[in-house]
N, C-alpha and C. Protein backbone atom coordinates (compact mmCIF):
# COMPACT_ATOMS: atom_id res chain seq x y z
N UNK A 1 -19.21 -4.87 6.22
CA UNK A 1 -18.47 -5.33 5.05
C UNK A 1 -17.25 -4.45 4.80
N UNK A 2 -17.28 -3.05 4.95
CA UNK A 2 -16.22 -1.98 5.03
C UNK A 2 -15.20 -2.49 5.54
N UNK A 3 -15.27 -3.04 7.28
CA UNK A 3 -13.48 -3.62 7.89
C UNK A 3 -13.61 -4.53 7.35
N UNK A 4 -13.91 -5.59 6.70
CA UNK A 4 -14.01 -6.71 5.89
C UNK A 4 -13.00 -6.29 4.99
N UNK A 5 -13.06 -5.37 4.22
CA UNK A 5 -12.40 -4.70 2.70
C UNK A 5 -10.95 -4.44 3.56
N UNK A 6 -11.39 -3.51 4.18
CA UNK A 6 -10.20 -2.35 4.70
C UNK A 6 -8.80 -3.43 5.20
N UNK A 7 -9.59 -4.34 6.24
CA UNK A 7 -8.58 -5.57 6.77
C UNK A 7 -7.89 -6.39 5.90
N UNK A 8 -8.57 -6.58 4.65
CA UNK A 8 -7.89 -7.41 3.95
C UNK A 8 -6.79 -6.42 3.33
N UNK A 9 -7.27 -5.04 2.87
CA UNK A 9 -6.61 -4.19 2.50
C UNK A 9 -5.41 -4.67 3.18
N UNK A 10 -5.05 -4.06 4.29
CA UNK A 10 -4.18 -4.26 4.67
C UNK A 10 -3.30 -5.20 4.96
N UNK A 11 -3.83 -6.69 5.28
CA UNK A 11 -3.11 -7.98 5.14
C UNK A 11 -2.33 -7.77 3.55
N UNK A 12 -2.96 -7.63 2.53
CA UNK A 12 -1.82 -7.16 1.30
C UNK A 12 -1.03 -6.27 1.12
N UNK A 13 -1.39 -5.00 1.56
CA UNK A 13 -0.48 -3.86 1.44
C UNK A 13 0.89 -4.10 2.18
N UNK A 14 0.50 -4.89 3.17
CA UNK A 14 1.92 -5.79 4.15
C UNK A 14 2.63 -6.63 3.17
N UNK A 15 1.32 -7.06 2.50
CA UNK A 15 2.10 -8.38 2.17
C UNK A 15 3.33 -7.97 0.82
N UNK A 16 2.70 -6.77 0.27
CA UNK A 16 3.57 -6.23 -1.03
C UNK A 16 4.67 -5.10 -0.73
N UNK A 17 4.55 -4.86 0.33
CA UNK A 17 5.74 -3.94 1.38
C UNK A 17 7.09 -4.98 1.39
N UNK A 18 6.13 -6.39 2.41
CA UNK A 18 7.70 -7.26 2.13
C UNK A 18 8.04 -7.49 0.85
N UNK A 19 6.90 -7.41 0.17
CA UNK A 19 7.71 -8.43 -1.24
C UNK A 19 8.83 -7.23 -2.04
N UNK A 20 7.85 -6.42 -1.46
CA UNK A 20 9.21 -5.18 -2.06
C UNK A 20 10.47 -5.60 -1.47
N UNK A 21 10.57 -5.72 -0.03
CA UNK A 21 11.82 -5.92 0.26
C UNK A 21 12.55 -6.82 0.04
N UNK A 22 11.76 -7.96 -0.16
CA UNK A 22 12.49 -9.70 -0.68
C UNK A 22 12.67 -9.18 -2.38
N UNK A 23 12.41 -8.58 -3.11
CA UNK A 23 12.50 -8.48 -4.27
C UNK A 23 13.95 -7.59 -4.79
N UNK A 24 14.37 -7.08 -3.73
CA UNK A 24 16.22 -6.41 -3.78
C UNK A 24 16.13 -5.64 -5.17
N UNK A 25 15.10 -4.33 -4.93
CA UNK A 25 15.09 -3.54 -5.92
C UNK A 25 14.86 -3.93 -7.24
N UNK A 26 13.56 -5.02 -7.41
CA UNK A 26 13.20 -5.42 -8.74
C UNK A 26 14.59 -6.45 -9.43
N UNK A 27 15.35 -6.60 -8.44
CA UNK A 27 16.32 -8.04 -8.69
C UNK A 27 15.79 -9.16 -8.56
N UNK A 28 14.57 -9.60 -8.18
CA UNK A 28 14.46 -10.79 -7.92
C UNK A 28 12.90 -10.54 -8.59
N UNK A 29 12.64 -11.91 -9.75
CA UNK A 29 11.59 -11.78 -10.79
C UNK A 29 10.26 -11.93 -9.45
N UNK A 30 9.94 -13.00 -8.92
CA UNK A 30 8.78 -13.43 -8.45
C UNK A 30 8.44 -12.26 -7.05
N UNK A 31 9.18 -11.96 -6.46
CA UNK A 31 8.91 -11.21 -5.50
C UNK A 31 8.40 -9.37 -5.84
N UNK A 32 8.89 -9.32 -7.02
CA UNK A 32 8.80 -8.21 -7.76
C UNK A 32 7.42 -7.91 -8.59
N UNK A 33 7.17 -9.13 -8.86
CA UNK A 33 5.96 -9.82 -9.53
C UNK A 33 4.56 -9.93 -8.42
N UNK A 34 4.85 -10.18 -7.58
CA UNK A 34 3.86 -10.52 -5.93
C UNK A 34 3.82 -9.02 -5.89
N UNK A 35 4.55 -8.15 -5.07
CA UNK A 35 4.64 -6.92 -5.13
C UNK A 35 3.58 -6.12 -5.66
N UNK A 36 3.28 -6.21 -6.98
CA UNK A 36 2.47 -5.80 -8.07
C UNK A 36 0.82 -6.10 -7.81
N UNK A 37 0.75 -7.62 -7.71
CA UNK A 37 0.19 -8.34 -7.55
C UNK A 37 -0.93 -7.86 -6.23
N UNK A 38 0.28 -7.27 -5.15
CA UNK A 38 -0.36 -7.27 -3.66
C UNK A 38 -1.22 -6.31 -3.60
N UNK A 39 -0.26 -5.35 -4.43
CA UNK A 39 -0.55 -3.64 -4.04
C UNK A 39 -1.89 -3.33 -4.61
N UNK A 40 -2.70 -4.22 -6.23
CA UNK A 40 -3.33 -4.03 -7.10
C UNK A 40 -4.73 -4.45 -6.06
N UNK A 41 -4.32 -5.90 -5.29
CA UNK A 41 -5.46 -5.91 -4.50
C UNK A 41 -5.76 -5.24 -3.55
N UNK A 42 -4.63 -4.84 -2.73
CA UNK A 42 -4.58 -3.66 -2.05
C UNK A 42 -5.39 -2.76 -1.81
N UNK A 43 -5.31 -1.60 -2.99
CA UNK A 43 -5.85 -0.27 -3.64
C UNK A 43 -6.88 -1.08 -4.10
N UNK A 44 -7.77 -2.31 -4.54
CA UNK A 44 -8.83 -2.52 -4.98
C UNK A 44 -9.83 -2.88 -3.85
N UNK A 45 -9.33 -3.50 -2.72
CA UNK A 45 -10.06 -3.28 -1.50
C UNK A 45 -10.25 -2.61 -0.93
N UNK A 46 -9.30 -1.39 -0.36
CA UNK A 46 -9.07 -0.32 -0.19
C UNK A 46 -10.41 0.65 -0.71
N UNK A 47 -10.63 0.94 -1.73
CA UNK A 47 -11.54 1.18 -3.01
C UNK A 47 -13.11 1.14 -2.28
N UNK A 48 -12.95 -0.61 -2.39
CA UNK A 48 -14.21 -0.96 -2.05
C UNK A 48 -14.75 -0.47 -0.09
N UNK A 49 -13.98 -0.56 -0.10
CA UNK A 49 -14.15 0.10 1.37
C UNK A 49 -14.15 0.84 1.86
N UNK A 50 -14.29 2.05 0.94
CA UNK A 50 -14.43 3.60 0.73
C UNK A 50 -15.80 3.74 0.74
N UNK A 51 -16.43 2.46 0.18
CA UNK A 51 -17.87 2.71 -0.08
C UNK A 51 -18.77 2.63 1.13
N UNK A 52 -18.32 2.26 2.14
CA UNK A 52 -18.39 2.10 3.74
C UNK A 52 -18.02 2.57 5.00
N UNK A 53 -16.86 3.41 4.65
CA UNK A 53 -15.78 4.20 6.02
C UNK A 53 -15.71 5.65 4.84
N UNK A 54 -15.38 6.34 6.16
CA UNK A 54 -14.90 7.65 5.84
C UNK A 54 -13.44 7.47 5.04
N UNK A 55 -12.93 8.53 4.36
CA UNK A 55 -11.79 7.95 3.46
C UNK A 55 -10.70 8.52 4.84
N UNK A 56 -11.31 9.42 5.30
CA UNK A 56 -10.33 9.95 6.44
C UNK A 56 -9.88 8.94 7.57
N UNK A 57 -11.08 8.30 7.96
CA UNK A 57 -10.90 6.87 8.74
C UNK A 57 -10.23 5.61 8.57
N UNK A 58 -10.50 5.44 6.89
CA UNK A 58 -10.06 3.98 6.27
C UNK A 58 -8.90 4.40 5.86
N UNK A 59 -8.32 5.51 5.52
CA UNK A 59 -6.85 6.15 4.74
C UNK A 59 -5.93 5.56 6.18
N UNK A 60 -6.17 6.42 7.19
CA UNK A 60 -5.23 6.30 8.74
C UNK A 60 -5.38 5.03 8.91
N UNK A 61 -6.23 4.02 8.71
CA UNK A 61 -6.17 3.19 9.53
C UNK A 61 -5.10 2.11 8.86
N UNK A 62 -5.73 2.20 7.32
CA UNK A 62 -5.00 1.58 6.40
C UNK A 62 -3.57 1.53 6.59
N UNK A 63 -3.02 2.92 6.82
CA UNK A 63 -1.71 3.47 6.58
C UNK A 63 -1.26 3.26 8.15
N UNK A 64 -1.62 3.55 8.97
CA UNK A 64 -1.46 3.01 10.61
C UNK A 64 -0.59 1.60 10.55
N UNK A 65 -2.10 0.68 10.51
CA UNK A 65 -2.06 -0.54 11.01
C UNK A 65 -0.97 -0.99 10.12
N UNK A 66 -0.89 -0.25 9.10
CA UNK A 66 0.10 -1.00 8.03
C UNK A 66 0.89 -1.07 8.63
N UNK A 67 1.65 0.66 8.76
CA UNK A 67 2.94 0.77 9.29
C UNK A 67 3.12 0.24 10.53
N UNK A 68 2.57 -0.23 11.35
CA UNK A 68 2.67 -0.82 12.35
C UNK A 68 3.38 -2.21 12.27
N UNK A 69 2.59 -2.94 11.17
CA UNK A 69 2.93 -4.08 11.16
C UNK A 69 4.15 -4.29 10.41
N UNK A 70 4.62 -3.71 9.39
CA UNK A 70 5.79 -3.33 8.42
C UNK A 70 6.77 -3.00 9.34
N UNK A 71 6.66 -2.54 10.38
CA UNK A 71 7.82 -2.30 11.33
C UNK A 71 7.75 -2.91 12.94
N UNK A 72 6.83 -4.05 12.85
CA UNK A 72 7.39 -5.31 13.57
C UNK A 72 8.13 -6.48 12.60
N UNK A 73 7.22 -6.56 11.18
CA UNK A 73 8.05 -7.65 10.27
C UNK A 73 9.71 -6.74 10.39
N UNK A 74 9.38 -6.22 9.93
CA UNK A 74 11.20 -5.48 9.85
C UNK A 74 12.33 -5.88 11.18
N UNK A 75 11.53 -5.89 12.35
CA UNK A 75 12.03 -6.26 13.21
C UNK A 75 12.72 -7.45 13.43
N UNK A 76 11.49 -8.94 13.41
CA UNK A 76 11.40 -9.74 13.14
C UNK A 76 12.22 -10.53 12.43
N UNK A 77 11.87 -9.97 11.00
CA UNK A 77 12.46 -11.07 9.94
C UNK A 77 13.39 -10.37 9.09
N UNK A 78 13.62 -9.20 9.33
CA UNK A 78 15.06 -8.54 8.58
C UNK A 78 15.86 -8.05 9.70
N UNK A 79 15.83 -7.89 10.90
CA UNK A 79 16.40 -7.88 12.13
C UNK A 79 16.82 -6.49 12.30
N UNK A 80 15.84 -5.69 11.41
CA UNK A 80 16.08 -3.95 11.80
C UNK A 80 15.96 -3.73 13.22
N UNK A 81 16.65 -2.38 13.41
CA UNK A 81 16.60 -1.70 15.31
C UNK A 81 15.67 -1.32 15.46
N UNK A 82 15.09 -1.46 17.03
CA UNK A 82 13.99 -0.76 17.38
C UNK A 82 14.63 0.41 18.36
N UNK A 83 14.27 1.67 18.75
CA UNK A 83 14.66 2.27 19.20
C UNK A 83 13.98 2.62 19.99
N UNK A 84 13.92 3.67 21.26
CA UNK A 84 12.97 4.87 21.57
C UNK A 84 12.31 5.56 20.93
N UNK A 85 13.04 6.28 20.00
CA UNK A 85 12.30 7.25 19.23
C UNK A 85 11.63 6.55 18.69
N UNK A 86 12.09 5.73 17.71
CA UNK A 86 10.83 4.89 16.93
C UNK A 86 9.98 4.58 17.78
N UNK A 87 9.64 3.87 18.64
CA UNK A 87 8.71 3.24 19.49
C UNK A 87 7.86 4.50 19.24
N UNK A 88 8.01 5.46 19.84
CA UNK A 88 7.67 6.63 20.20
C UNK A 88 6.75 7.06 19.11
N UNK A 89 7.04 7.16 17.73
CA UNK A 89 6.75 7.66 16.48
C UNK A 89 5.61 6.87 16.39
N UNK A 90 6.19 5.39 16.32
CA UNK A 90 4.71 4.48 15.80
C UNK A 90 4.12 4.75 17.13
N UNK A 91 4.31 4.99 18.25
CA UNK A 91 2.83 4.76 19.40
C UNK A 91 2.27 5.98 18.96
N UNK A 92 2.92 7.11 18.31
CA UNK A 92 1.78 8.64 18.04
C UNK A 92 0.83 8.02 16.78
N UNK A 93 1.33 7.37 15.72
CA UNK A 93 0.24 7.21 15.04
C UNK A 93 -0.31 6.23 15.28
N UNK A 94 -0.15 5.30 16.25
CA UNK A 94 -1.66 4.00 16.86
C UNK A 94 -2.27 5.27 17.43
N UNK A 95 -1.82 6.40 18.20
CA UNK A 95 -2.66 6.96 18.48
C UNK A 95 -3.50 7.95 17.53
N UNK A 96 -3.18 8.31 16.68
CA UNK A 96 -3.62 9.45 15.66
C UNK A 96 -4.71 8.24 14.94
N UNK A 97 -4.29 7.09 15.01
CA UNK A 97 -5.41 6.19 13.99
C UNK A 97 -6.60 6.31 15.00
N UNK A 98 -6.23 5.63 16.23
CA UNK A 98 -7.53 5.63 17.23
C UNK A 98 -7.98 6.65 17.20
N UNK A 99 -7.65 7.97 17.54
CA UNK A 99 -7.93 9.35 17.47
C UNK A 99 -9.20 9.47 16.14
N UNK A 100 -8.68 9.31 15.26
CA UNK A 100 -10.23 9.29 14.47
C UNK A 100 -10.76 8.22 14.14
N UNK A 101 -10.74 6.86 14.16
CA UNK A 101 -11.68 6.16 14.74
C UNK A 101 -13.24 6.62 15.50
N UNK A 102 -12.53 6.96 16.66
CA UNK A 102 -13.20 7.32 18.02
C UNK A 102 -14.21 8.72 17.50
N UNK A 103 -13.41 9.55 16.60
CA UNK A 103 -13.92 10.57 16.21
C UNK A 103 -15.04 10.68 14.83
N UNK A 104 -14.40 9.78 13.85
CA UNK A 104 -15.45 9.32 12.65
C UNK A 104 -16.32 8.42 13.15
N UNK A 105 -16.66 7.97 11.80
CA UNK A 105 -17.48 6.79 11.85
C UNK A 105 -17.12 5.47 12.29
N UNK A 106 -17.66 4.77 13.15
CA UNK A 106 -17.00 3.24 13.44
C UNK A 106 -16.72 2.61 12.32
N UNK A 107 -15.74 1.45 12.48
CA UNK A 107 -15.69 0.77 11.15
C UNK A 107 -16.60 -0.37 11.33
């Protein structure tokens, strides 16, 4: 039930990352509003899935997979650069997430 929490965790924490960005610094009411919205379920799944994973495990993975995905959308659908270095940066923390995975508790 823990990656249950944690996964959804993260499908929102994405989802209120973009809305931050569609929301042009709290210029735009509804996206600003979602935002709020995302993050609240977020940190409330998040929460609940503490009650199941190590916080050390579910924190990285949370914050990993996030950033992972936050910087393919960026890619994607706001047409930010990908670089070397970047590549580079996010492949150390897919690895630092797996890294304790492998080392904590399974999820």
């Amino acid at each position: 039930m823990g990656t249950i929490f944690l996964l959804l965790a993260i499908v929102f924490e994405v989802s209120g990352t973009l809305s931050m960005k569609i929301s042009g610094g709290f210029t735009k009411l509804w996206p600003s509003i979602l935002m709020f919205v995302f993050y609240a379920c977020s940190f409330t799944l998040l929460n609940l899935a503490l009650k199941h994973i190590e916080v050390t495990v579910a924190y990285a993975t949370w914050s990993g997979i996030g950033m992972v995905l936050i910087a393919l959308a960026g890619y994607f659908f706001f047409q930010e650069q990908f670089n070397v270095a970047k590549i580079c940066w996010v492949a150390l923390i897919v690895i630092g997430t797996i890294g304790l995975n492998l080392n904590g508790k399974s999820l």
